[in-house]
PDB file of N, CA and C in Angstrom:
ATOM      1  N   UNK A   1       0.844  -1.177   0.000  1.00  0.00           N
ATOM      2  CA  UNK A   1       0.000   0.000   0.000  1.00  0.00           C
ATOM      3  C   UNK A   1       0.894   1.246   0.000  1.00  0.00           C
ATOM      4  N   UNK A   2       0.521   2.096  -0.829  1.00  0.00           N
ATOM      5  CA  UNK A   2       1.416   3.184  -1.184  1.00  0.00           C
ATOM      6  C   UNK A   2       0.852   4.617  -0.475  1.00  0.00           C
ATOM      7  N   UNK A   3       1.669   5.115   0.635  1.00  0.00           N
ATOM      8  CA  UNK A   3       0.715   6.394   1.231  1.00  0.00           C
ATOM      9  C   UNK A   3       1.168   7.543   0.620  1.00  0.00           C
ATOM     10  N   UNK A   4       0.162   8.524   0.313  1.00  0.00           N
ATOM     11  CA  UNK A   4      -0.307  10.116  -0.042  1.00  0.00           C
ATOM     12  C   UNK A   4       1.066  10.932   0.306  1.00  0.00           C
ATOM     13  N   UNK A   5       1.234  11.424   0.034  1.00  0.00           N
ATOM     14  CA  UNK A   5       1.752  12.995   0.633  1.00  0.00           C
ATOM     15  C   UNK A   5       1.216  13.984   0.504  1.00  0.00           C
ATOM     16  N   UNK A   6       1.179  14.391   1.634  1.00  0.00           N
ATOM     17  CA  UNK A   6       0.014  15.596   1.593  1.00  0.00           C
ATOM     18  C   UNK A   6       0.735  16.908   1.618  1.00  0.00           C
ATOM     19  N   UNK A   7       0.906  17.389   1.007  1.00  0.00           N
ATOM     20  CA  UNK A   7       1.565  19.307   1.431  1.00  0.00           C
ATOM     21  C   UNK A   7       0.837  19.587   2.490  1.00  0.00           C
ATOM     22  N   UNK A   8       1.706  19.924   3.238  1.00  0.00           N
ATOM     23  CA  UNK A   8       0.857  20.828   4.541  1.00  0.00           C
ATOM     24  C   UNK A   8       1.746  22.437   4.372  1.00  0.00           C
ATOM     25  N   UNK A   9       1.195  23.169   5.053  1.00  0.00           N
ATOM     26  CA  UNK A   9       1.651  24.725   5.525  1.00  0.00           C
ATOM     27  C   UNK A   9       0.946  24.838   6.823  1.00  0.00           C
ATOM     28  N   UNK A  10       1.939  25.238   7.858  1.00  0.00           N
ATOM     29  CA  UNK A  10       1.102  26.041   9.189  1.00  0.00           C
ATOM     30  C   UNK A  10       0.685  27.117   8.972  1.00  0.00           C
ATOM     31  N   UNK A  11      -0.310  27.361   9.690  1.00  0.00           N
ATOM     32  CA  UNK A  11      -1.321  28.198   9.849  1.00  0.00           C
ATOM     33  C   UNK A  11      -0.700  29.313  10.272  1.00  0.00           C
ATOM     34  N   UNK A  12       0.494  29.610  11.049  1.00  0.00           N
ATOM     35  CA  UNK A  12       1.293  30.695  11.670  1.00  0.00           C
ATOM     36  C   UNK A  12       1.657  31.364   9.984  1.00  0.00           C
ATOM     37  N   UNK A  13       2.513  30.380   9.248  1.00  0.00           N
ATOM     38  CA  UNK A  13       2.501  30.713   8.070  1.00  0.00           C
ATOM     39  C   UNK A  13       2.025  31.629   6.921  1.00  0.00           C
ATOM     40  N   UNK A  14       0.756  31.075   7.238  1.00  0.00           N
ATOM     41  CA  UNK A  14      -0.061  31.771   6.174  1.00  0.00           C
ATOM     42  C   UNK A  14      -0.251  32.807   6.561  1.00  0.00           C
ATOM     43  N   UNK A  15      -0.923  33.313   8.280  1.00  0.00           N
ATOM     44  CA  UNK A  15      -0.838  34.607   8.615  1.00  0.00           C
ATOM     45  C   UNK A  15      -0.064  35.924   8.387  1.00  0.00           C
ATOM     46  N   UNK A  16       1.275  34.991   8.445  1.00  0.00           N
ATOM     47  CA  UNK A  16       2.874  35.406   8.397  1.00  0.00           C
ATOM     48  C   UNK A  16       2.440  36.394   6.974  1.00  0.00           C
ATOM     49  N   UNK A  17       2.499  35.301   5.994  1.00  0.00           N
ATOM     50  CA  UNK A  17       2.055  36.079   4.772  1.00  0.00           C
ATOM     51  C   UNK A  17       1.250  36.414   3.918  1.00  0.00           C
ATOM     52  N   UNK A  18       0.250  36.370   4.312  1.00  0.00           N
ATOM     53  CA  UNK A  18      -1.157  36.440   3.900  1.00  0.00           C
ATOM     54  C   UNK A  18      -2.168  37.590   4.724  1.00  0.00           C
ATOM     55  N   UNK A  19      -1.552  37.963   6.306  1.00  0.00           N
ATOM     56  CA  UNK A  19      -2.263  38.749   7.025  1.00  0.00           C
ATOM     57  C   UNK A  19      -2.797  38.089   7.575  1.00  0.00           C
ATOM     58  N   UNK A  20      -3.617  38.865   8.887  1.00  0.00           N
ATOM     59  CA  UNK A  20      -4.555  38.585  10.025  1.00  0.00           C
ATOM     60  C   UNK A  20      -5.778  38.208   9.631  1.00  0.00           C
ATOM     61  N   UNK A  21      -6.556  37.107   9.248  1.00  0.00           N
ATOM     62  CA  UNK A  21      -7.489  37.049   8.817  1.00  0.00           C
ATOM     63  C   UNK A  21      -8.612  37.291   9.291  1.00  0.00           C
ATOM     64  N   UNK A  22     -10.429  37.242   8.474  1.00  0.00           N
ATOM     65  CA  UNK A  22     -11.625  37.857   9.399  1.00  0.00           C
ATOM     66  C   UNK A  22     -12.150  36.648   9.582  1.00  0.00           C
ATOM     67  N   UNK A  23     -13.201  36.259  10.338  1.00  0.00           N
ATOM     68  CA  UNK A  23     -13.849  35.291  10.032  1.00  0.00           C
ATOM     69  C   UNK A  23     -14.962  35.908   9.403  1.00  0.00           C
ATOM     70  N   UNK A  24     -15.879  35.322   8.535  1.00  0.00           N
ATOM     71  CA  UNK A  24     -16.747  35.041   7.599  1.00  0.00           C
ATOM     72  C   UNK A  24     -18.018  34.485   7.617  1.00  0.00           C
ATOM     73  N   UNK A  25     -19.016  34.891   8.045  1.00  0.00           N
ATOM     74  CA  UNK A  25     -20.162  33.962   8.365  1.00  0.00           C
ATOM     75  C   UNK A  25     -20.988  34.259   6.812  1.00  0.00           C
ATOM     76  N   UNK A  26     -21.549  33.204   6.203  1.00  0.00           N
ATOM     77  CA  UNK A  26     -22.353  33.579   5.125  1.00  0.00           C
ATOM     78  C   UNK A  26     -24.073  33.235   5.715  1.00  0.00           C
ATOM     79  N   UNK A  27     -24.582  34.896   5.592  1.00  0.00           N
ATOM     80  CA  UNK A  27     -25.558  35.164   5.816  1.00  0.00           C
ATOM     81  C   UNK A  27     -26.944  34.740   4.753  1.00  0.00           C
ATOM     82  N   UNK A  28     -25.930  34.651   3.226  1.00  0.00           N
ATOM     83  CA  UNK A  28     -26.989  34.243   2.661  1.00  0.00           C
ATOM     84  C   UNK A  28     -26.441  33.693   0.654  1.00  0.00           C
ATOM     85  N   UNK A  29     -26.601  32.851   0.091  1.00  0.00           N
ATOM     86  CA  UNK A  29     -25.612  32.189  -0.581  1.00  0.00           C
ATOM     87  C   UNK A  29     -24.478  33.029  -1.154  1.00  0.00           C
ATOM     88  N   UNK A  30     -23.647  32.090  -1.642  1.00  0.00           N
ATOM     89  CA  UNK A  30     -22.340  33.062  -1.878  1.00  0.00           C
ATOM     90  C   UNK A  30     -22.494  33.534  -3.314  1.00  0.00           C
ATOM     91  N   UNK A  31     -23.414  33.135  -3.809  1.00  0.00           N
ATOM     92  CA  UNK A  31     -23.637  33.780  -5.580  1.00  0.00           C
ATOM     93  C   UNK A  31     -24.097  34.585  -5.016  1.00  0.00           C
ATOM     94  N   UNK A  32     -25.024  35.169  -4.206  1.00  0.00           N
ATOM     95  CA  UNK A  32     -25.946  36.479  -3.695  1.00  0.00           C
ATOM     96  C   UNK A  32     -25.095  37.735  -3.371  1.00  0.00           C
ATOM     97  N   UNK A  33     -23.729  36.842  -2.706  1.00  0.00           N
ATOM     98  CA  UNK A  33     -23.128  38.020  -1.796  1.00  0.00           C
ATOM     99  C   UNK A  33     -21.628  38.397  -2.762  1.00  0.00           C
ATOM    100  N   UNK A  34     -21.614  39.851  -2.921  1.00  0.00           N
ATOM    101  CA  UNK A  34     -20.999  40.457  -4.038  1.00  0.00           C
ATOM    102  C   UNK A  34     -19.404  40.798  -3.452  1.00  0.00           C
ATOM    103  N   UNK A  35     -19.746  40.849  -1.952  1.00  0.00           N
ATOM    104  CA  UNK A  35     -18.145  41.352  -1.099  1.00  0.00           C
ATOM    105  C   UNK A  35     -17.333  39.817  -1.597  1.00  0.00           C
ATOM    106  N   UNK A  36     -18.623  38.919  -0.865  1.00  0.00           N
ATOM    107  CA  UNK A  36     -17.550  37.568  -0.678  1.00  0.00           C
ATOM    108  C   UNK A  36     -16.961  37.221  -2.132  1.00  0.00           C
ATOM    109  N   UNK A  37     -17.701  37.024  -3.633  1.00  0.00           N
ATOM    110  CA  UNK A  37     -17.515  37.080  -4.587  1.00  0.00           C
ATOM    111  C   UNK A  37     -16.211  37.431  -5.213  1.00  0.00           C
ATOM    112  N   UNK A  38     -15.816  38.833  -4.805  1.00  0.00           N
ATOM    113  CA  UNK A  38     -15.054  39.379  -4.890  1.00  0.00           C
ATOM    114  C   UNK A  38     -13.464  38.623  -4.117  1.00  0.00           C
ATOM    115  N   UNK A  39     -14.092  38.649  -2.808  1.00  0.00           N
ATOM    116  CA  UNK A  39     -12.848  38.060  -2.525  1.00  0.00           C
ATOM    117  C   UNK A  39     -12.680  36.440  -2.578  1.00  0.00           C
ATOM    118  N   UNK A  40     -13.557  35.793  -3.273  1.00  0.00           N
ATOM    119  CA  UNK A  40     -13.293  34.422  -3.800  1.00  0.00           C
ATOM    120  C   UNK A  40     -12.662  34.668  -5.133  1.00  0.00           C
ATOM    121  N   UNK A  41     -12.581  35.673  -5.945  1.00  0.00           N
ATOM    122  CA  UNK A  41     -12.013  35.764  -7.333  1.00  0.00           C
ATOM    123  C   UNK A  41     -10.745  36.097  -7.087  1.00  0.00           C
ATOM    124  N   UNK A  42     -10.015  36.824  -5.793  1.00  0.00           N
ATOM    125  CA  UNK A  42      -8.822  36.992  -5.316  1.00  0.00           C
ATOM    126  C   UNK A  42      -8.399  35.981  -4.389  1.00  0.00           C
ATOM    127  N   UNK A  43      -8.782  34.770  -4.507  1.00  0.00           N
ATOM    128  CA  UNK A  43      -8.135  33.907  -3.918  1.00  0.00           C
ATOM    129  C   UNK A  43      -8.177  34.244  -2.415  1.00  0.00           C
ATOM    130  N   UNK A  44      -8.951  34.920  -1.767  1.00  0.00           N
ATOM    131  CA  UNK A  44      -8.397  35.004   0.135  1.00  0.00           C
ATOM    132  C   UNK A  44      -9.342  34.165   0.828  1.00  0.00           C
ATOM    133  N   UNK A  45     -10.253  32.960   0.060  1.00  0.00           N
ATOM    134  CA  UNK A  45     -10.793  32.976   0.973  1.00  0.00           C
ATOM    135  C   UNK A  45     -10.155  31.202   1.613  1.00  0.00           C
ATOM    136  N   UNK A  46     -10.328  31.285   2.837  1.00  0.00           N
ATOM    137  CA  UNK A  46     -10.131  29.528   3.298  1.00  0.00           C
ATOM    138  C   UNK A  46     -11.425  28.735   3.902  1.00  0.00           C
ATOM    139  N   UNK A  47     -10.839  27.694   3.718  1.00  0.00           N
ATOM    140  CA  UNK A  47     -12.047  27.204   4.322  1.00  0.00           C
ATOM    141  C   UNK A  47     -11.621  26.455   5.741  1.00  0.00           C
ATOM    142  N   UNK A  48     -12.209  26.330   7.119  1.00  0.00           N
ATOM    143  CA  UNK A  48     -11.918  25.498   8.136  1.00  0.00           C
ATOM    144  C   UNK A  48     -12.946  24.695   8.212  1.00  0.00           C
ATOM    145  N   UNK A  49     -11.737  23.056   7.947  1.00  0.00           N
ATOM    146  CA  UNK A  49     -13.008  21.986   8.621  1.00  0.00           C
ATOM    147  C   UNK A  49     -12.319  21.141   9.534  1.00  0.00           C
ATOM    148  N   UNK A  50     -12.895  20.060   9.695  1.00  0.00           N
ATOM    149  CA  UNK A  50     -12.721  18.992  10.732  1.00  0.00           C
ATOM    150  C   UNK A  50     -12.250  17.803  10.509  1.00  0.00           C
ATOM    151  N   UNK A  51     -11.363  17.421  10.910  1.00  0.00           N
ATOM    152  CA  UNK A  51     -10.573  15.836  10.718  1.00  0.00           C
ATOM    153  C   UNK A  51     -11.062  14.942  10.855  1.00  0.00           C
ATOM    154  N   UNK A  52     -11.212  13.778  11.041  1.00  0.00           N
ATOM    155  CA  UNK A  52     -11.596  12.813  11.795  1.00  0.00           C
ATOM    156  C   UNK A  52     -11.755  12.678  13.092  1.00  0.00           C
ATOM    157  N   UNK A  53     -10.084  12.650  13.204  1.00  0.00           N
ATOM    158  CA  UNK A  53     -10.058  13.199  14.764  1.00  0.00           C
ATOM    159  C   UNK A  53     -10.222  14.157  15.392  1.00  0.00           C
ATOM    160  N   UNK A  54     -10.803  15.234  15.007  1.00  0.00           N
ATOM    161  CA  UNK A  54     -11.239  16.279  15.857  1.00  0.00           C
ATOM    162  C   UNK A  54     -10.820  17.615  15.309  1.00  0.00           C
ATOM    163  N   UNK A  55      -9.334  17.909  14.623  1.00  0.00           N
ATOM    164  CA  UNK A  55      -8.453  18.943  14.907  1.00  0.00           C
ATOM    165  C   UNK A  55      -8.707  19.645  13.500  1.00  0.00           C
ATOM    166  N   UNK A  56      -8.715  20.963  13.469  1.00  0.00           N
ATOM    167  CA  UNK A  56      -9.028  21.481  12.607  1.00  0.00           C
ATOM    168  C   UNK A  56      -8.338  21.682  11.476  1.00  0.00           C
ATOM    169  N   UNK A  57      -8.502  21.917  10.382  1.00  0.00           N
ATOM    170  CA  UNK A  57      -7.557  22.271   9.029  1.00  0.00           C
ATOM    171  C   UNK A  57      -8.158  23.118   8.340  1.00  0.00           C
ATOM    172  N   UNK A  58      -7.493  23.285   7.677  1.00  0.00           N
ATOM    173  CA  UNK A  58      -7.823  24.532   6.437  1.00  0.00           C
ATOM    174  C   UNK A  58      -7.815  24.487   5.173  1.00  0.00           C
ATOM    175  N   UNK A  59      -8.363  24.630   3.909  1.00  0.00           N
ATOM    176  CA  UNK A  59      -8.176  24.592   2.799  1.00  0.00           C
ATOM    177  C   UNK A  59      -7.952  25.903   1.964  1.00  0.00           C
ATOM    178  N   UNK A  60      -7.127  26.580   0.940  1.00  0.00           N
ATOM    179  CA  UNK A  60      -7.004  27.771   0.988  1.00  0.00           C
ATOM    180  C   UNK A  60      -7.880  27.880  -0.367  1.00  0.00           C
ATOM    181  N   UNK A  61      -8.867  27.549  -0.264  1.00  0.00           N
ATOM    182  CA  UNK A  61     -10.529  27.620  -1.264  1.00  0.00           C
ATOM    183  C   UNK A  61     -11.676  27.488  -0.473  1.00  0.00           C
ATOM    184  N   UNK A  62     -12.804  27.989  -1.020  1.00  0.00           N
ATOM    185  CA  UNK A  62     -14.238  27.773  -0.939  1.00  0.00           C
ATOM    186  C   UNK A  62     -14.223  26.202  -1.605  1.00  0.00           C
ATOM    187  N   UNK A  63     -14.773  26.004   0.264  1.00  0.00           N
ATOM    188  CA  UNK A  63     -15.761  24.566   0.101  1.00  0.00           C
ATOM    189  C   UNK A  63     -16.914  24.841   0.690  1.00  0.00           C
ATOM    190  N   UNK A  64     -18.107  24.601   0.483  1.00  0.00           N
ATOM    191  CA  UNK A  64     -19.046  24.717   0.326  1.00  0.00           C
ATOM    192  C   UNK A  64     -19.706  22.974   1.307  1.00  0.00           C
ATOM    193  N   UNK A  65     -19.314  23.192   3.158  1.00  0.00           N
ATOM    194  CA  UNK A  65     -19.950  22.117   3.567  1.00  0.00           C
ATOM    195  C   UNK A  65     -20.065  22.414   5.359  1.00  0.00           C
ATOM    196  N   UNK A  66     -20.995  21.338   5.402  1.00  0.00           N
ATOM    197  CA  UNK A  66     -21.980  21.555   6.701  1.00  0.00           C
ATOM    198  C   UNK A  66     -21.195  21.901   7.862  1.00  0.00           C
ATOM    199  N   UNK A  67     -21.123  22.793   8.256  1.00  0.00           N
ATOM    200  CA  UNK A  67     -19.750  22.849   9.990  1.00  0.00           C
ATOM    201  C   UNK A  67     -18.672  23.379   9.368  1.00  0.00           C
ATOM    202  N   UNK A  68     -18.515  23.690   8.165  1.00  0.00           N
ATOM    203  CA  UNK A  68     -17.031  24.706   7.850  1.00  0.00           C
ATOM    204  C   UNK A  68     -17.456  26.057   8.456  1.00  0.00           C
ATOM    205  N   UNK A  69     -16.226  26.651   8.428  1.00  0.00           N
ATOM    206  CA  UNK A  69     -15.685  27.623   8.677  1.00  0.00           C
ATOM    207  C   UNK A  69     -14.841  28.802   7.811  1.00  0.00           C
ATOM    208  N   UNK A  70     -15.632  30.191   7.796  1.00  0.00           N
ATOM    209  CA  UNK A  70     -14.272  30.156   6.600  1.00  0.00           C
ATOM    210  C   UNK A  70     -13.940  31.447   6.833  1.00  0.00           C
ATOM    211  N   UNK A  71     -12.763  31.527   6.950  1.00  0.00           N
ATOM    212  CA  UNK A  71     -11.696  32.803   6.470  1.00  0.00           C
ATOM    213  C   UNK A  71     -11.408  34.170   6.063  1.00  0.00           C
ATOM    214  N   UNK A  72     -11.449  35.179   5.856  1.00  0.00           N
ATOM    215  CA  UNK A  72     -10.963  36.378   4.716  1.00  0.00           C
ATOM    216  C   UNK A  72      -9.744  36.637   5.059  1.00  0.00           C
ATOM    217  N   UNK A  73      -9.092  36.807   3.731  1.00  0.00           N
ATOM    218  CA  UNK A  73      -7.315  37.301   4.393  1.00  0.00           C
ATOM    219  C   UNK A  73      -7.100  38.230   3.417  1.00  0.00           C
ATOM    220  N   UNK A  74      -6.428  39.341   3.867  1.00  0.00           N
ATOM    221  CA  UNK A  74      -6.004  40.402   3.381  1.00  0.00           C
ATOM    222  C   UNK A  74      -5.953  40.199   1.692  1.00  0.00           C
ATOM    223  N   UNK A  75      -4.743  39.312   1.710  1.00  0.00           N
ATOM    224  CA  UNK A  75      -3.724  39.056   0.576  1.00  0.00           C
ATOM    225  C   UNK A  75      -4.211  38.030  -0.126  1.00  0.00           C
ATOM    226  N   UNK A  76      -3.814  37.436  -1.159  1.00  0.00           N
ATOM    227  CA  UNK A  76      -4.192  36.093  -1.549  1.00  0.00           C
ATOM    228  C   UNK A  76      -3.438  34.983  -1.144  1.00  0.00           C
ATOM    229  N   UNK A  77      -4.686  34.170  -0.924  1.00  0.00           N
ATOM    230  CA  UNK A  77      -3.762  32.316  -0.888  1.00  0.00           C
ATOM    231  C   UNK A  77      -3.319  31.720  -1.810  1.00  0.00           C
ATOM    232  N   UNK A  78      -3.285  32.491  -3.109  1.00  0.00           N
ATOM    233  CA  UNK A  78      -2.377  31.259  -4.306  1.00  0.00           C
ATOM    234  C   UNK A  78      -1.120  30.943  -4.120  1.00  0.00           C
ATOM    235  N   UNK A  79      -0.007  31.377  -2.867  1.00  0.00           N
ATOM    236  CA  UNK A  79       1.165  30.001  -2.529  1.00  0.00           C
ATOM    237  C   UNK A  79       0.626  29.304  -1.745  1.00  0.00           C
ATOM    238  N   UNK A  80      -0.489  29.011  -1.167  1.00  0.00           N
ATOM    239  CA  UNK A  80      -0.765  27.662  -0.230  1.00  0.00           C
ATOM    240  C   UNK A  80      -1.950  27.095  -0.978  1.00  0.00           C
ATOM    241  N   UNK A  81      -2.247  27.108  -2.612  1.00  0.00           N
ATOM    242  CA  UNK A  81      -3.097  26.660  -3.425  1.00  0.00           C
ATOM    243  C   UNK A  81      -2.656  24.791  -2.950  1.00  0.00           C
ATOM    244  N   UNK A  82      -3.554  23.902  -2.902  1.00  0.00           N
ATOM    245  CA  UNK A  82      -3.059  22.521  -3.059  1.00  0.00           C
ATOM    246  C   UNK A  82      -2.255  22.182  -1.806  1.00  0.00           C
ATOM    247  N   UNK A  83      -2.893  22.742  -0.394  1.00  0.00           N
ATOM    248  CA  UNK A  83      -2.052  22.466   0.854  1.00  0.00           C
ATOM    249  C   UNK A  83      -2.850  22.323   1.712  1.00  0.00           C
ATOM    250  N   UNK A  84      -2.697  21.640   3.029  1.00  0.00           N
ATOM    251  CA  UNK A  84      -3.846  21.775   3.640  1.00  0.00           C
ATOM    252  C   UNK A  84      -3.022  21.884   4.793  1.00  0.00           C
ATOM    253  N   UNK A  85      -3.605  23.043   5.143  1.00  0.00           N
ATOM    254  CA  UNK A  85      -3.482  24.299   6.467  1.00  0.00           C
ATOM    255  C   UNK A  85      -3.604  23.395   7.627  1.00  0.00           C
ATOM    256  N   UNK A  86      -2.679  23.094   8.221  1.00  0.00           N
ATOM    257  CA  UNK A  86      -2.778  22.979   9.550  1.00  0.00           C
ATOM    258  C   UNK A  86      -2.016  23.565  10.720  1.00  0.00           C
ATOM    259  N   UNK A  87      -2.498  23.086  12.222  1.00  0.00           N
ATOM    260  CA  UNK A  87      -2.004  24.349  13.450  1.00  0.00           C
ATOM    261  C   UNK A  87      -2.588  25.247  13.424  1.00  0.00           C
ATOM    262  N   UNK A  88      -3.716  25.230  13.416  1.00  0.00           N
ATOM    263  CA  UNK A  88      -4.818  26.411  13.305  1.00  0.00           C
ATOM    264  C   UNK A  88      -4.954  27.092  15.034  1.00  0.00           C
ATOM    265  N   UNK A  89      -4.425  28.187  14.735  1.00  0.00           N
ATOM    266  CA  UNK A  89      -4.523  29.093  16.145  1.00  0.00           C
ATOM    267  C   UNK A  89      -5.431  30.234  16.152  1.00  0.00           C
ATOM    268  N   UNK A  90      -6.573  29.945  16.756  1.00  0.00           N
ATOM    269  CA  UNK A  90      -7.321  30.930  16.660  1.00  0.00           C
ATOM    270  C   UNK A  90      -7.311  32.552  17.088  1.00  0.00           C
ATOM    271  N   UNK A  91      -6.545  32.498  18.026  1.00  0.00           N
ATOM    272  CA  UNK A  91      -5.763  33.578  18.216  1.00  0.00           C
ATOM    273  C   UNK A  91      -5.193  34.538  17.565  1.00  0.00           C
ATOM    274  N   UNK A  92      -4.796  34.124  16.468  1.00  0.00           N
ATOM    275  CA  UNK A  92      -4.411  34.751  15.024  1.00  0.00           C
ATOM    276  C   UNK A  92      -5.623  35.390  14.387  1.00  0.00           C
ATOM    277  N   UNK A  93      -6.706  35.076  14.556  1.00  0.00           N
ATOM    278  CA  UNK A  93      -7.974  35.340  13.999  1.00  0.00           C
ATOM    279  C   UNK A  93      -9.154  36.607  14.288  1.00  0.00           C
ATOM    280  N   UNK A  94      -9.117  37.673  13.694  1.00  0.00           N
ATOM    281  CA  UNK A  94     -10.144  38.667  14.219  1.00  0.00           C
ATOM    282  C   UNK A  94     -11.206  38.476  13.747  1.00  0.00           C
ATOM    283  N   UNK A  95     -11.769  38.650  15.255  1.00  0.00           N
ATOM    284  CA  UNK A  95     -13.217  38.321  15.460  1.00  0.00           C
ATOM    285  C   UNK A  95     -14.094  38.752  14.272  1.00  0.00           C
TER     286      UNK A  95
END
């Protein structure tokens, strides 16, 4: 059996260069909403979900699923395109 490699990037990381990110609640779909739109065409947005085991990760795209979480960051995520964000410190995160 042959295992995956997964690219990872920490989450300190991305802050590092990407900025302090917002969190994001979508109030109402994301074709509707013209801010978020915008910053899905600039690449800032992430998504936070859930492992198996519990611990959170990140994807640096819109996913579109039940219990995510997602992101705005200043800058764009196209160097952590194809990585999955982990060490997620919320602390880093304005409210």
């Amino acid at each position: 059996m042959k295992l995956l490699k997964v690219n990872t990037a920490r989450f300190s990381e991305v802050v590092e260069k990407c900025g302090e990110p917002k969190i994001y609640t979508p109030w109402q779909k994301p074709s509707a909403d013209r801010h978020f739109r915008a910053q899905l065409k600039n690449n800032r947005v992430m998504t936070i979900l859930k492992s198996e085991s519990g611990t959170d990760f990140g994807i640096a795209d819109f996913k579109e699923r039940k219990g995510a979480r997602y992101l705005i960051f200043p800058k764009s995520l196209t160097p952590f395109a194809n990585k999955r964000i982990v060490g997620i410190n919320w602390a880093l995160v304005r409210g």
